[in-house]
Each structure stands twice: as C-alpha cells, then as structure tokens.
PDB file of N, CA and C in Angstrom:
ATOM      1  N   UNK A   1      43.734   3.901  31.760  1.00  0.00           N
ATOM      2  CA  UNK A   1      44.069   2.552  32.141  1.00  0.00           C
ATOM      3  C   UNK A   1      42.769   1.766  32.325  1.00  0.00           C
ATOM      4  N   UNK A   2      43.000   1.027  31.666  1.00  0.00           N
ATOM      5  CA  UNK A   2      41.807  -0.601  31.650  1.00  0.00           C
ATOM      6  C   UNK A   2      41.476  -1.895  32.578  1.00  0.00           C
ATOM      7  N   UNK A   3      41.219  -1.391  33.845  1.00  0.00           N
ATOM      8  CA  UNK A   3      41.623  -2.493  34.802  1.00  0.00           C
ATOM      9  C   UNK A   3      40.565  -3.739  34.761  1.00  0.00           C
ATOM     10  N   UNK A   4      40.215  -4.908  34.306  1.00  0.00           N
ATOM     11  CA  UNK A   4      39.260  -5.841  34.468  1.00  0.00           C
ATOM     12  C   UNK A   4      39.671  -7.015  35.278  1.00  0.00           C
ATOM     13  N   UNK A   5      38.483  -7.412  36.508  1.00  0.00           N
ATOM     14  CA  UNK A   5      39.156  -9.012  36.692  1.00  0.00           C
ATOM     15  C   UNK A   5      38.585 -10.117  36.076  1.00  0.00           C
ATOM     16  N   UNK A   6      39.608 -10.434  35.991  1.00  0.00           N
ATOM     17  CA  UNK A   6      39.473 -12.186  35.363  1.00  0.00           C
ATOM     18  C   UNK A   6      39.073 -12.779  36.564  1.00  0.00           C
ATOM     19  N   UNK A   7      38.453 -13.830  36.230  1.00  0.00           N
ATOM     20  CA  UNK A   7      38.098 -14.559  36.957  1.00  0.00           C
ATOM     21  C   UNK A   7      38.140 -16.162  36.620  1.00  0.00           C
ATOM     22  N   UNK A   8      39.049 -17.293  36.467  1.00  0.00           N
ATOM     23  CA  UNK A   8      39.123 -18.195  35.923  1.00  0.00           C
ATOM     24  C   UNK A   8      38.197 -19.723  36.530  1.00  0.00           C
ATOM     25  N   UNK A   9      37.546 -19.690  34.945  1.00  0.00           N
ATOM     26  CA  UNK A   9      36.607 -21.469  35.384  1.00  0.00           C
ATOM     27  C   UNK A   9      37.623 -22.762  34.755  1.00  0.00           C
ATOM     28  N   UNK A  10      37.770 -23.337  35.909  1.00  0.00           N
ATOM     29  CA  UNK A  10      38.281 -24.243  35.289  1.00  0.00           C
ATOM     30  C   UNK A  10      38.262 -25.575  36.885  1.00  0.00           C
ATOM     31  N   UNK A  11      38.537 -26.454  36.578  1.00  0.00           N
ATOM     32  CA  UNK A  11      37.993 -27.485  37.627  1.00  0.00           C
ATOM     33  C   UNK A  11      39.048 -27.505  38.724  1.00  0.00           C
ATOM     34  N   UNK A  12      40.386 -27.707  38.577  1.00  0.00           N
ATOM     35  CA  UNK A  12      41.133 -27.148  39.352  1.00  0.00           C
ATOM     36  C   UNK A  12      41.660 -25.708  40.123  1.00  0.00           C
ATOM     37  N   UNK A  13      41.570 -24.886  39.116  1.00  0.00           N
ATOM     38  CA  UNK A  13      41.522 -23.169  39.111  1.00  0.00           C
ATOM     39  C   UNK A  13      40.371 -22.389  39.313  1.00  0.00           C
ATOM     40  N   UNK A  14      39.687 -23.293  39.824  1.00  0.00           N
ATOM     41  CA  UNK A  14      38.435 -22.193  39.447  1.00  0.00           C
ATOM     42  C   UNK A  14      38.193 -21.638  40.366  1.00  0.00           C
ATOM     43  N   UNK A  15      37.822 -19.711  40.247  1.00  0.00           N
ATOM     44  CA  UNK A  15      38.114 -19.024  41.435  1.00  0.00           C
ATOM     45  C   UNK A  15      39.229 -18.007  41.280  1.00  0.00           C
ATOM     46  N   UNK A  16      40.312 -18.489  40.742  1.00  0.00           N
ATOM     47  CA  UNK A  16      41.298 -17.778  41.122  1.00  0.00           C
ATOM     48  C   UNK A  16      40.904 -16.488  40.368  1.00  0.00           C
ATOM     49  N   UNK A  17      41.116 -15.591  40.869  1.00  0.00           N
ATOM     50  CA  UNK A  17      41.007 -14.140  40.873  1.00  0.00           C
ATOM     51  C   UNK A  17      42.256 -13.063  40.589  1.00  0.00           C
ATOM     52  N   UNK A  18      41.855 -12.329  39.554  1.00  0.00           N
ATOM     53  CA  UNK A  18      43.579 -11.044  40.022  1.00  0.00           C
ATOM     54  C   UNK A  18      42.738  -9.824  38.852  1.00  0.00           C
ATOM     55  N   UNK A  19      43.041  -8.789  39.440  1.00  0.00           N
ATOM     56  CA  UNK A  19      42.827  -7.625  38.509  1.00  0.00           C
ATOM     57  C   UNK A  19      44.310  -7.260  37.493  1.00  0.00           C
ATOM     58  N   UNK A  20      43.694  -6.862  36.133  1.00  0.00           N
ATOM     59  CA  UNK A  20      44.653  -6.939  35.206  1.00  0.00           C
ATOM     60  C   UNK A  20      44.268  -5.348  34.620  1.00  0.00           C
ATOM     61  N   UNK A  21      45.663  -5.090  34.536  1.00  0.00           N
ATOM     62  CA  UNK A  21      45.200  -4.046  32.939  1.00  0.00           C
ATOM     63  C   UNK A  21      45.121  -4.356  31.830  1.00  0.00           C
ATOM     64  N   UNK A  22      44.513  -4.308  30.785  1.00  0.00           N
ATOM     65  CA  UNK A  22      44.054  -5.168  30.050  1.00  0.00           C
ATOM     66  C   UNK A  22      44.898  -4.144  29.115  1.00  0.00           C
ATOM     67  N   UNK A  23      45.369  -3.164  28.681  1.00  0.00           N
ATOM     68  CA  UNK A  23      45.966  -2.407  28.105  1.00  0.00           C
ATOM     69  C   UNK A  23      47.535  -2.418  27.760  1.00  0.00           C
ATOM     70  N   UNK A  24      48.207  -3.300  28.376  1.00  0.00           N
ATOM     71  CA  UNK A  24      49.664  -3.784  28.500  1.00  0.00           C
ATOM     72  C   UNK A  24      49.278  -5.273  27.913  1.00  0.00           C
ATOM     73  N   UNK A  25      48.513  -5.707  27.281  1.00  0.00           N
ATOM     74  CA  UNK A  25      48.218  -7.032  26.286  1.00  0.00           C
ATOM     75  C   UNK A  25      48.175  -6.722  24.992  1.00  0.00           C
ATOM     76  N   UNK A  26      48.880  -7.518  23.869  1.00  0.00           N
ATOM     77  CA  UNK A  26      48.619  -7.179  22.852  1.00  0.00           C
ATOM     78  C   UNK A  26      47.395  -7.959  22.158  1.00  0.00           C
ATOM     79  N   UNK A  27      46.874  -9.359  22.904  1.00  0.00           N
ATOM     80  CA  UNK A  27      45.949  -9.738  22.239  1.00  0.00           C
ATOM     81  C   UNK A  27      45.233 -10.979  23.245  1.00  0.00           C
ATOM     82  N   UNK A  28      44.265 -11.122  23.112  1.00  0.00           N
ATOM     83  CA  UNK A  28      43.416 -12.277  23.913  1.00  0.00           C
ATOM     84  C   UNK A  28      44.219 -13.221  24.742  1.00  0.00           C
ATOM     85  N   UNK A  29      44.805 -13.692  23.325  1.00  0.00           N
ATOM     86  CA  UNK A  29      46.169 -15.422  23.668  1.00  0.00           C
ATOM     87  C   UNK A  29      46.647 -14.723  24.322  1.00  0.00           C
ATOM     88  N   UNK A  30      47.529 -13.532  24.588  1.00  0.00           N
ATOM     89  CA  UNK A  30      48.701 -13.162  25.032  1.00  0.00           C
ATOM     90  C   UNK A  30      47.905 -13.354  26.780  1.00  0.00           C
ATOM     91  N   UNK A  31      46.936 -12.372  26.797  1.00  0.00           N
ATOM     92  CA  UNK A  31      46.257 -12.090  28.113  1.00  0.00           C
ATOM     93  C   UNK A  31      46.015 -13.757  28.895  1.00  0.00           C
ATOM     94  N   UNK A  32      45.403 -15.191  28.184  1.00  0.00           N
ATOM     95  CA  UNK A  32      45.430 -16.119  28.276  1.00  0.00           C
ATOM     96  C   UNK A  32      46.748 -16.765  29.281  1.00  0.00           C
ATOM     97  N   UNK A  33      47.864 -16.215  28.232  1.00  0.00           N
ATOM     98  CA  UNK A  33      48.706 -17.008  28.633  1.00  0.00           C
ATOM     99  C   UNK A  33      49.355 -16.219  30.077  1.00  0.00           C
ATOM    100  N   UNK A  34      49.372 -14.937  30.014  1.00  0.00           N
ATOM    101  CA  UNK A  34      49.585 -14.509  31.366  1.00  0.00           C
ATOM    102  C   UNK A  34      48.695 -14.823  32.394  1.00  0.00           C
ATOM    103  N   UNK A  35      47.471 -15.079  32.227  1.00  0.00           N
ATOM    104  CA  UNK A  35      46.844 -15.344  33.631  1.00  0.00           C
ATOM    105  C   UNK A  35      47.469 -16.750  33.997  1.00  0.00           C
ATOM    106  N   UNK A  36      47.507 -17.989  32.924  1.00  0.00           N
ATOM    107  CA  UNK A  36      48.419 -18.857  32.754  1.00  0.00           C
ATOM    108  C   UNK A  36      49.561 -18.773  33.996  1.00  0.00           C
ATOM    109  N   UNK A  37      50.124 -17.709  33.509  1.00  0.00           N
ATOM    110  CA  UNK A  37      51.334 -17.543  33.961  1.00  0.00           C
ATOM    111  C   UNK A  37      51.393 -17.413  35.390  1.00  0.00           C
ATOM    112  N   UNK A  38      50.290 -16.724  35.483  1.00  0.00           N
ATOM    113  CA  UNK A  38      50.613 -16.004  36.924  1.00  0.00           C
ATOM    114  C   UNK A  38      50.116 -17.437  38.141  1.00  0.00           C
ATOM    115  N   UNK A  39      49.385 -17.972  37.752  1.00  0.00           N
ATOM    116  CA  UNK A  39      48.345 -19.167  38.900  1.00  0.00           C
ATOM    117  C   UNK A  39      50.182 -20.095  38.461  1.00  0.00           C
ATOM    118  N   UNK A  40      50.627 -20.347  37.617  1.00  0.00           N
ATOM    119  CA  UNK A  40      51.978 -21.298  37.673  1.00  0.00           C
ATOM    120  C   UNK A  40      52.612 -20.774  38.651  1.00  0.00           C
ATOM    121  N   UNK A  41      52.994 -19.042  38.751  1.00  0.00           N
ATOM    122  CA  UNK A  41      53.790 -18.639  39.732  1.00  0.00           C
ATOM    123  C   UNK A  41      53.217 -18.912  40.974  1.00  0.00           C
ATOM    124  N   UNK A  42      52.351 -18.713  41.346  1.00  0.00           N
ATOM    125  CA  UNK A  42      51.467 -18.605  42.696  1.00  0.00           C
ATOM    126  C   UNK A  42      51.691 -19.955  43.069  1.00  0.00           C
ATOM    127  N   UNK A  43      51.586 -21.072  42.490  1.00  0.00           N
ATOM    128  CA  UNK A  43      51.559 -22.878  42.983  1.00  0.00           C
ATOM    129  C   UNK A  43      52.725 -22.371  43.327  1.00  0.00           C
ATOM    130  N   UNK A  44      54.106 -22.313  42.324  1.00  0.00           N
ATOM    131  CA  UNK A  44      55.266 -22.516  42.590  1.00  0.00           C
ATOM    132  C   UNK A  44      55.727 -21.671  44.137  1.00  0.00           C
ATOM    133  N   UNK A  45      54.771 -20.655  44.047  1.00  0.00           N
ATOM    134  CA  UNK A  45      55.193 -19.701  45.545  1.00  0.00           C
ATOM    135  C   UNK A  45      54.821 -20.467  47.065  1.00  0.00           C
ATOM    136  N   UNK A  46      53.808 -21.588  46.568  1.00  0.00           N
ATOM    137  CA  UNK A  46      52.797 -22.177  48.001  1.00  0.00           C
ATOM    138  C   UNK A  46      53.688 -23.543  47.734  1.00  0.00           C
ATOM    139  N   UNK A  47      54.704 -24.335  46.683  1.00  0.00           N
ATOM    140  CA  UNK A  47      55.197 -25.266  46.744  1.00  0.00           C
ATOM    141  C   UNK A  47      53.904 -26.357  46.226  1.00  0.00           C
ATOM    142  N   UNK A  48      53.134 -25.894  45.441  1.00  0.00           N
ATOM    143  CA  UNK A  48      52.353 -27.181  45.087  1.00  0.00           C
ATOM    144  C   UNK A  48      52.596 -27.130  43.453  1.00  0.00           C
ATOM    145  N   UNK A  49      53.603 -28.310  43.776  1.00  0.00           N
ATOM    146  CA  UNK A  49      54.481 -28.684  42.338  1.00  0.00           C
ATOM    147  C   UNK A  49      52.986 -29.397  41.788  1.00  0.00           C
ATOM    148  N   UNK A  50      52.315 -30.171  41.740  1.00  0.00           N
ATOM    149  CA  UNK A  50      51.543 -30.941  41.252  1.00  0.00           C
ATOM    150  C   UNK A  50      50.550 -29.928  40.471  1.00  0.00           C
ATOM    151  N   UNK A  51      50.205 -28.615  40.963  1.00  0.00           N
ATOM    152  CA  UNK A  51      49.647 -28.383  40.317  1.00  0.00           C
ATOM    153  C   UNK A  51      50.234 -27.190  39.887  1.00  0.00           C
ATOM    154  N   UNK A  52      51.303 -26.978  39.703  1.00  0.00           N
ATOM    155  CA  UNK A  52      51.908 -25.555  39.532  1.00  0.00           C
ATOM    156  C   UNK A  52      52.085 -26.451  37.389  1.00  0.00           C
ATOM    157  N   UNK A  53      52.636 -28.063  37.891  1.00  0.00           N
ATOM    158  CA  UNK A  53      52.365 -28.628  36.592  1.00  0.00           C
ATOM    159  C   UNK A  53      50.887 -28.807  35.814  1.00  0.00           C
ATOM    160  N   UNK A  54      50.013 -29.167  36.514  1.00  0.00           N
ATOM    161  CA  UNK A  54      48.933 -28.989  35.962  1.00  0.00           C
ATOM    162  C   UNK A  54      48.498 -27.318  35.476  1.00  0.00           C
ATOM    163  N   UNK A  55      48.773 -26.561  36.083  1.00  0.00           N
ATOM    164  CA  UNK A  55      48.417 -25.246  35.655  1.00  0.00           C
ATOM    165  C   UNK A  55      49.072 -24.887  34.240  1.00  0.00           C
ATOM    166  N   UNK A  56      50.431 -25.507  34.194  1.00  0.00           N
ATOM    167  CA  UNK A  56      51.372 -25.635  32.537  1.00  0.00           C
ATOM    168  C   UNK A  56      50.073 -25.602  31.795  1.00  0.00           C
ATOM    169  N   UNK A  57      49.527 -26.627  31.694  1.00  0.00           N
ATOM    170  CA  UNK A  57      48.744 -27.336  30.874  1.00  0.00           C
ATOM    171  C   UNK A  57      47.837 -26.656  30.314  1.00  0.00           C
ATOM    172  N   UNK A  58      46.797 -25.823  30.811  1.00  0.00           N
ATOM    173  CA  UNK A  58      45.678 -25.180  31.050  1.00  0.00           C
ATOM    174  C   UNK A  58      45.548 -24.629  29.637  1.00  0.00           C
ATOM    175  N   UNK A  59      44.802 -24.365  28.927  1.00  0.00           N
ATOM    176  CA  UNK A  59      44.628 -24.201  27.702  1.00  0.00           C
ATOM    177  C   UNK A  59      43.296 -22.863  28.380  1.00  0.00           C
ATOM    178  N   UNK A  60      43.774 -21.769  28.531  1.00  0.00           N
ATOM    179  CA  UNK A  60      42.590 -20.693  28.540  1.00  0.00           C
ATOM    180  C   UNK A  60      41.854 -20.128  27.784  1.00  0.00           C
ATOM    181  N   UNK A  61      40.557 -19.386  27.532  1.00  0.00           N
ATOM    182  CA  UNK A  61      40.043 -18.995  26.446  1.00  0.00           C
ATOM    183  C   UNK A  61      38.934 -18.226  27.118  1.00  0.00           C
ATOM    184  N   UNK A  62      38.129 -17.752  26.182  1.00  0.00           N
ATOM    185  CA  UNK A  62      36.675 -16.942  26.550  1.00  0.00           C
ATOM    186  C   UNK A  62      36.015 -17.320  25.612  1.00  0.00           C
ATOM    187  N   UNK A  63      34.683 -17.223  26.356  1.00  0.00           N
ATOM    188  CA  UNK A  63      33.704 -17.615  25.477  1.00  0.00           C
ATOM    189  C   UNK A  63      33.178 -16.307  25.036  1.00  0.00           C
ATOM    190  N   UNK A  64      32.547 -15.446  25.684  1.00  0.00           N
ATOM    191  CA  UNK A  64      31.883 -14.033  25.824  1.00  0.00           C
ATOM    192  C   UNK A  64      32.880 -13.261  24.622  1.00  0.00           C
ATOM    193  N   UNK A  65      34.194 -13.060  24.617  1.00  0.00           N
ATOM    194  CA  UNK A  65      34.980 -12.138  23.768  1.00  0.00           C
ATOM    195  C   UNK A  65      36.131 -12.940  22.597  1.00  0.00           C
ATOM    196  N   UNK A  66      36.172 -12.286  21.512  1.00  0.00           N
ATOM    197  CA  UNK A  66      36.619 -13.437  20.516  1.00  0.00           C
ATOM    198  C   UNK A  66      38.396 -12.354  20.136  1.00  0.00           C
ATOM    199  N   UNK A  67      38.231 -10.958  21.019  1.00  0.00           N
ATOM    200  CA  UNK A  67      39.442  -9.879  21.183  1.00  0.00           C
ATOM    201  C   UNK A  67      39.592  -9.339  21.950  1.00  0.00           C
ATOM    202  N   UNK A  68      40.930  -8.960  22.338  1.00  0.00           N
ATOM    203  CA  UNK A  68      41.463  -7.976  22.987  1.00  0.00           C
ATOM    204  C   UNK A  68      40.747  -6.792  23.082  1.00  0.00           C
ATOM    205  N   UNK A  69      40.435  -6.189  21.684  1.00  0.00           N
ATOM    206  CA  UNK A  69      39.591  -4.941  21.407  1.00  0.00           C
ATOM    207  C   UNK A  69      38.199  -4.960  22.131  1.00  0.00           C
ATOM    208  N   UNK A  70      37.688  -6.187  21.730  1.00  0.00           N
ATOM    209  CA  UNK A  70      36.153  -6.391  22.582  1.00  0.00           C
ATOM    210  C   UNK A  70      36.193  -6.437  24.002  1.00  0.00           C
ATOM    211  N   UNK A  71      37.358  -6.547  24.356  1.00  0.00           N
ATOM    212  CA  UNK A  71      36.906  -6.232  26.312  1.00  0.00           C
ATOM    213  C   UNK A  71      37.766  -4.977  25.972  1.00  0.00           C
ATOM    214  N   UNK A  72      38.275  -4.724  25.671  1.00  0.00           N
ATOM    215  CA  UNK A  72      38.654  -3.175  25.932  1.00  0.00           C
ATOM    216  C   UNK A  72      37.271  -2.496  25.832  1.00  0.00           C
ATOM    217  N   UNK A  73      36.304  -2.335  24.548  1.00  0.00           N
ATOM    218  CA  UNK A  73      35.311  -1.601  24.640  1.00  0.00           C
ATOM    219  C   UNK A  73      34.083  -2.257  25.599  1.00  0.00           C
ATOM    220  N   UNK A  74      34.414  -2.973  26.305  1.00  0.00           N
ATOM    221  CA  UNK A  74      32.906  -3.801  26.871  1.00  0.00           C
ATOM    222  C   UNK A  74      32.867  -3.055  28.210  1.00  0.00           C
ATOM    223  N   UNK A  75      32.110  -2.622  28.538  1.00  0.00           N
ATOM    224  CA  UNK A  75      31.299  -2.362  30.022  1.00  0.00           C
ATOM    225  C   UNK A  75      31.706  -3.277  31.251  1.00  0.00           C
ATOM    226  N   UNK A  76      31.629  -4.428  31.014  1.00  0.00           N
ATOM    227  CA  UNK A  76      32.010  -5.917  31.703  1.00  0.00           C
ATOM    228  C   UNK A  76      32.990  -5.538  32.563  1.00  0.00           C
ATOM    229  N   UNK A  77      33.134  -5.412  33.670  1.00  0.00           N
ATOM    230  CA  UNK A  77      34.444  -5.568  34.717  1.00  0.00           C
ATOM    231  C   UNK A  77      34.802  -6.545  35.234  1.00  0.00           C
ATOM    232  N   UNK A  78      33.964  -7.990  34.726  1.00  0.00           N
ATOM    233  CA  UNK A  78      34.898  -9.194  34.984  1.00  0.00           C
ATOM    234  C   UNK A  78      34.546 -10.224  33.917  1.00  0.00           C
ATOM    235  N   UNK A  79      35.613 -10.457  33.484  1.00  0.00           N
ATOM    236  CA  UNK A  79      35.922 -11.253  32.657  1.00  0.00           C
ATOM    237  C   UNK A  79      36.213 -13.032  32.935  1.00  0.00           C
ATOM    238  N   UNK A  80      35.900 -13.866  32.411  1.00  0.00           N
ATOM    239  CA  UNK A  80      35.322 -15.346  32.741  1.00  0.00           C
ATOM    240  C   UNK A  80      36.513 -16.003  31.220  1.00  0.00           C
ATOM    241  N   UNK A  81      37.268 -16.406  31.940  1.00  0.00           N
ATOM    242  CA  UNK A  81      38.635 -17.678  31.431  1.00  0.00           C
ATOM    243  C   UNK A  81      38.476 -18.810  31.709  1.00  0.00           C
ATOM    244  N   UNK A  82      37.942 -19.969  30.524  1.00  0.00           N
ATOM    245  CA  UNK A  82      37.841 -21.323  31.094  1.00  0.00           C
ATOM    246  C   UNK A  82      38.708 -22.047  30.548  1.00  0.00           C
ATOM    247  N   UNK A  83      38.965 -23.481  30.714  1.00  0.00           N
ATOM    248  CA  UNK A  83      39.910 -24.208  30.810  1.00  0.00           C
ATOM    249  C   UNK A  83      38.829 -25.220  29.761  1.00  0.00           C
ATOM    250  N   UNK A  84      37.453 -25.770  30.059  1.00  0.00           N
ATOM    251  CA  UNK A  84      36.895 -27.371  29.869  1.00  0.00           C
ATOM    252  C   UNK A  84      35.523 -26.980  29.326  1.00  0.00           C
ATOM    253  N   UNK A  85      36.469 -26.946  27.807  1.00  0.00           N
ATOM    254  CA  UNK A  85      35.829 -27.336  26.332  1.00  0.00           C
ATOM    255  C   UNK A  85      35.907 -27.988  25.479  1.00  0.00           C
TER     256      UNK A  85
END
C-alpha cells in the first residue's frame, strides 16, 4: 500500500491536508478529482455552502508529476495539488 499526502495550493484551499492511497486511483485526474471531492464534502460537513461551491470549481493538477505511475515510483511523501495556473 502507497500512502502519500497531498497537500493542496490553492488560494482558498490551501493547506488542506489528507493522506491517500494512491493505489485505489486509476490515474492523476481521477486522484484530482477525489481530493476535489473530499474538501466539497468537508465544507458541506462545517455548512460552508459558499465554499463547498467554490471548491466545485477547483480545477486540480500537479506540476512535479505528469502520472499516476510517477508518484507511485517517487520517493516524495507529499504531494503538492494546485488550483492557480
């Protein structure tokens, strides 16, 4: 098992933190859209509709890895998701 944390930059999100297995992803986007996913759930859990909508939005990516495969083989135990490019 492949555990890495993400760690997301982004101007509103930035900070948010969660350890993932990176091994239950089939590909970068997919991993993207679950961290996505998860900061939507978390607003929706604290009731901050405003940004549980802004979090919709968020367009994630990496700069450092261009695959799934490349953080699987990378050393790196935290991984950097930005939003503002």
């Amino acid at each position: 098992m492949v555990i890495k944390t993400i760690i997301v930059s982004s101007e509103l999100f930035w900070g948010f933190t969660m350890s993932i297995c990176i091994q239950t992803h089939d590909s970068l986007k997919e991993l993207c859209e679950y961290v996505k996913e998860q900061i939507e759930a978390q607003m929706k859990i604290l009731n901050l509709v405003i940004l549980k909508n802004k979090a919709a939005v968020l367009k994630l990516h990496c700069h450092k890895f261009s695959t799934l495969a490349e953080i699987l083989e990378s050393d790196d135990d935290i991984i950097y998701l930005c939003d503002h490019c």
